[in-house]
Protein backbone atom coordinates (compact mmCIF):
# COMPACT_ATOMS: atom_id res chain seq x y z
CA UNK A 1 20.62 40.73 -12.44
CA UNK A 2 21.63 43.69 -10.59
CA UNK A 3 20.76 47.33 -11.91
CA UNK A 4 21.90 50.45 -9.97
CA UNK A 5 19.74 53.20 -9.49
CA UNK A 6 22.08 55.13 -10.75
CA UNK A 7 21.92 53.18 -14.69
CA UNK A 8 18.36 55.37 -15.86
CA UNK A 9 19.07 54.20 -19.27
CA UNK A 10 18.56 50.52 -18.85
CA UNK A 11 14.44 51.42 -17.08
CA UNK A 12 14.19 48.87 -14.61
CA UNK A 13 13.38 50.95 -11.98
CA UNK A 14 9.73 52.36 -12.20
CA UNK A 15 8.24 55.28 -10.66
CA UNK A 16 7.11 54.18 -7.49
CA UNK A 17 10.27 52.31 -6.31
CA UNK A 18 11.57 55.33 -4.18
CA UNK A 19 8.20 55.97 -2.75
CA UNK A 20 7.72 52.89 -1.77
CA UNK A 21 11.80 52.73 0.18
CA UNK A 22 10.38 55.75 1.52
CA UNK A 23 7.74 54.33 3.64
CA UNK A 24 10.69 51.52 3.97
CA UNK A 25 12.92 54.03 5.59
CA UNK A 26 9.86 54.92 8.36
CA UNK A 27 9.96 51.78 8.98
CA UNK A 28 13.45 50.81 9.53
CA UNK A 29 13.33 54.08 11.96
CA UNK A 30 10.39 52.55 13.87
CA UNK A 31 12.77 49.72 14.21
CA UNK A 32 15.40 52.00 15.37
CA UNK A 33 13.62 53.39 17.95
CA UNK A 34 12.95 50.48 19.57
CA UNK A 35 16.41 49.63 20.09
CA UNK A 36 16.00 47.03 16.93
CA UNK A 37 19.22 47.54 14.08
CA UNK A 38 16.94 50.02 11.88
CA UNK A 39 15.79 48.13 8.64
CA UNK A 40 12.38 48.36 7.16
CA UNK A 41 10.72 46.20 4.57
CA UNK A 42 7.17 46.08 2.41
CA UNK A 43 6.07 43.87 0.39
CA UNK A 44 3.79 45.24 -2.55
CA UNK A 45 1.19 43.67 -4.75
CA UNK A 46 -0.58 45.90 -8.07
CA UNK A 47 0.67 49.35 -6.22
CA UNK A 48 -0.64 48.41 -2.67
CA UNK A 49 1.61 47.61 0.50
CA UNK A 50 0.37 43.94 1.66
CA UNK A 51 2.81 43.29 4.49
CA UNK A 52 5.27 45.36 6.40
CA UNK A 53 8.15 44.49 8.85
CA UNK A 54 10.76 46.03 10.55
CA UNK A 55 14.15 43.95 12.71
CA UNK A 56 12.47 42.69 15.98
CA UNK A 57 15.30 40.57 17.07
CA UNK A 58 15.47 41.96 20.62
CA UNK A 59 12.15 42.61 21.20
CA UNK A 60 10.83 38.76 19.50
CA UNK A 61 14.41 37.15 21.27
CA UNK A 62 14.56 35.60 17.73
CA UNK A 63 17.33 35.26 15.12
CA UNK A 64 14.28 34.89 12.41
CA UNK A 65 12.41 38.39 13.35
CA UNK A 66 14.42 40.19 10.23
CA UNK A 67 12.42 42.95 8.36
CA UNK A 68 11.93 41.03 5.40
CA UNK A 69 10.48 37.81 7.18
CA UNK A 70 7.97 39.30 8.97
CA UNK A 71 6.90 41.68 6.15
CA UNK A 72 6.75 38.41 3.70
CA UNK A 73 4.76 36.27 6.69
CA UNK A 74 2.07 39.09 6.74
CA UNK A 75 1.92 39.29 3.02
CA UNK A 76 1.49 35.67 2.86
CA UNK A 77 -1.83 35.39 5.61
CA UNK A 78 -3.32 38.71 4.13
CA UNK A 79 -3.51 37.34 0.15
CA UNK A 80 -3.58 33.34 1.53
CA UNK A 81 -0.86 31.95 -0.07
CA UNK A 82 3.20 31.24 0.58
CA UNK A 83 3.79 32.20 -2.88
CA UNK A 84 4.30 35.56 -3.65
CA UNK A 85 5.03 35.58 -7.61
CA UNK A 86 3.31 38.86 -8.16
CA UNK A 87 4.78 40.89 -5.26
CA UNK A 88 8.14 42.80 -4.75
CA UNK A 89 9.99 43.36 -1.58
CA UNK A 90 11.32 46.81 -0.71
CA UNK A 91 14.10 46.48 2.17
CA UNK A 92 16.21 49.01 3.28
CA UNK A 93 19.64 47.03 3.52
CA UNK A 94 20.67 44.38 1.19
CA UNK A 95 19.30 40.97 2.18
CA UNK A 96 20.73 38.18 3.98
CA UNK A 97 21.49 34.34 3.04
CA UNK A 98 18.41 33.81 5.74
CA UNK A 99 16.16 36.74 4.07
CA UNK A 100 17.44 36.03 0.02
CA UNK A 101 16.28 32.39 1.11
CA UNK A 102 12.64 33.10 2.18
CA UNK A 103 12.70 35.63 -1.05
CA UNK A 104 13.19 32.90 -3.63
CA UNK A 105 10.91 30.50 -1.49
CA UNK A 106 8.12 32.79 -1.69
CA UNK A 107 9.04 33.21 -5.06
CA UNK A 108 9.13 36.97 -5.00
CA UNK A 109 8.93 38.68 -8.31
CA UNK A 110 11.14 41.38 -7.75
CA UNK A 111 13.10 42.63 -5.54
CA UNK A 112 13.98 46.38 -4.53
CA UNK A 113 16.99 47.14 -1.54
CA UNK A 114 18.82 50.84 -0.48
CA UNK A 115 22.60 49.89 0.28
CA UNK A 116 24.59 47.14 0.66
CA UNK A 117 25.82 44.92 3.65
CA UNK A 118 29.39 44.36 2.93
CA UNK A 119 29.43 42.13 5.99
CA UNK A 120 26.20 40.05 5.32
CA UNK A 121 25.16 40.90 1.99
CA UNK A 122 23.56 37.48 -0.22
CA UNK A 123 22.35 39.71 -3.30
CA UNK A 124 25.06 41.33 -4.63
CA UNK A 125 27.84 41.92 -1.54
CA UNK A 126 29.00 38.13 -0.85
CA UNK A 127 26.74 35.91 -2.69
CA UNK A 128 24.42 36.45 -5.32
CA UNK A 129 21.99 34.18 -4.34
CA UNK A 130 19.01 35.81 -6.45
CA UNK A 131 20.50 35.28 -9.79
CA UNK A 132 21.23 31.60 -9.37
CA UNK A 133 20.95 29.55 -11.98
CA UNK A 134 20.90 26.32 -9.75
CA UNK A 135 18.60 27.31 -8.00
CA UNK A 136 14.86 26.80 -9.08
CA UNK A 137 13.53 30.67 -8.59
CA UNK A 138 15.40 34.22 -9.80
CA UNK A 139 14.61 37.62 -9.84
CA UNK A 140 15.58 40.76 -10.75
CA UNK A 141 17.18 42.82 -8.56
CA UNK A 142 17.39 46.46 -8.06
CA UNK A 143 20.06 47.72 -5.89
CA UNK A 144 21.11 51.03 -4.72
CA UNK A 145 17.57 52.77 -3.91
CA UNK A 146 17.91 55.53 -1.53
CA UNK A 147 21.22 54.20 -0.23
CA UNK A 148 22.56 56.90 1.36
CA UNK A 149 19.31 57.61 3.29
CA UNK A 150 19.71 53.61 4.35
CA UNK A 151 23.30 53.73 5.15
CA UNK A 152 23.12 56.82 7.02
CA UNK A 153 19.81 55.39 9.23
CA UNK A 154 22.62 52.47 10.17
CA UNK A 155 25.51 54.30 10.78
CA UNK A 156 23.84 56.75 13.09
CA UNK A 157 22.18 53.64 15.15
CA UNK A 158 25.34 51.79 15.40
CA UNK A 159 27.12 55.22 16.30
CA UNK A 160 24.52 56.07 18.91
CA UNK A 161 25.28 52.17 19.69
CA UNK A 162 29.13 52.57 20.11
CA UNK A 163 28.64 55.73 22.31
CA UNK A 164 26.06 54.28 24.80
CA UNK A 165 28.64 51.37 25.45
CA UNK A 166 31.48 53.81 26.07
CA UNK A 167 29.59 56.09 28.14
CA UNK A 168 28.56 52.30 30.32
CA UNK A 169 31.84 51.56 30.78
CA UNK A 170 32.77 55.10 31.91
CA UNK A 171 30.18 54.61 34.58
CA UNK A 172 30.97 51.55 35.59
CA UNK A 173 34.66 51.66 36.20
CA UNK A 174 36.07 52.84 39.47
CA UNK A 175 37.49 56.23 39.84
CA UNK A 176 41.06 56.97 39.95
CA UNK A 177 43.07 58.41 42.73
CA UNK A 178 43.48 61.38 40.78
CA UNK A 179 39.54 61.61 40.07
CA UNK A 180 38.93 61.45 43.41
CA UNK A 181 36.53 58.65 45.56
C-alpha cells in the first residue's frame, strides 16, 4: 500500500520518518560527491540507524553497490541475521526491481522513499513489487518523503553531469578556421 506524505489523515507516517530521510539525504550527497548518482539509504531498528549505504557503483565497479544493498548488508552482519522483519529502510529515490527484491528478501517491515524514479521505479512508478500478493513478503510503503529535497539532489548531479560532458567535448574538438589554430 502506498500512502503519500502528503495524506496526514490516514497516520502512517510517524514522527521520525523525515528525520530519519534527513540523515538519508547526507548520505545520498556523500554519494554525490564522490562522483556516485546521489542516493542515500538507512536501515532502522527500535529508533536506531543499524546500517547505512550510499550508490558506489563507480567506485565498487559493481552493478549491485546500490544504496539500499549495502545499507541492508550492514544491517544484516551488525544484528546477525538476513532477516530484517523489525527494520525499515529509508532511501532517498524510489527502489529498484534489484533493491525492492533484496527488500522483500530481507523481509523488511516497512519501507520509507523521497521521490519517484519514473524510469526505474519497482514500488509504485513501474511495478509495484512491494504489495504483491504472489509474492510471499509485503510491506507498507510510504512514498513521497522529502521528495523535492531528493529530486532536486538528482537533478542537480545529473545537471552538473550533462555540463561536464559538454564542456569535454568543447575541449576536445578541434578549433575552427574562424576560432583560430
Amino acid at each position: 500500500m502506498i500512502v503519500q506524505c502528503e495524506n496526514v489523515a490516514n497516520l502512517k507516517m510517524n514522527a521520525c520518518d523525515q528525520n530519519f530521510m534527513k540523515d538519508a539525504l547526507a548520505f545520498a550527497r556523500a554519494a554525490g560527491a564522490c562522483g556516485e548518482v546521489p542516493v542515500g539509504a538507512l536501515v532502522v531498528a527500535d529508533g536506531r540507524v543499524v546500517g547505512t549505504g550510499f550508490n558506489r557503483r563507480e567506485e565498487r565497479q559493481s552493478p549491485l553497490a546500490h544504496a539500499e544493498i549495502t545499507a541492508i548488508e550492514e544491517a544484516s552482519r551488525r544484528l546477525g541475521s538476513w532477516r530484517l522483519n523489525d527494520c525499515d529502510l529509508y532511501v532517498t529515490l524510489e527502489p529498484c526491481i534489484m533493491c525492492a527484491g533484496a527488500i522483500l528478501q530481507a523481509r523488511i517491515q516497512r519501507l520509507v522513499f523521497g521521490c519517484l524514479d519514473p524510469k526505474a521505479g519497482a514500488v509504485e512508478s513501474l511495478y509495484r513489487l512491494c504489495e504483491d500478493q504472489r509474492l510471499n513478503h509485503q510491506l507498507p510503503v510510504i512514498g513521497g518523503v522529502l521528495a523535492d529535497e531528493s529530486a532536486a539532489l538528482l537533478a542537480d548531479f545529473f545537471a552538473q553531469l550533462r555540463q561536464q560532458k559538454r564542456d569535454t567535448r568543447k575541449a576536445e574538438r578541434w578549433p575552427s578556421p574562424v576560432e583560430g589554430a
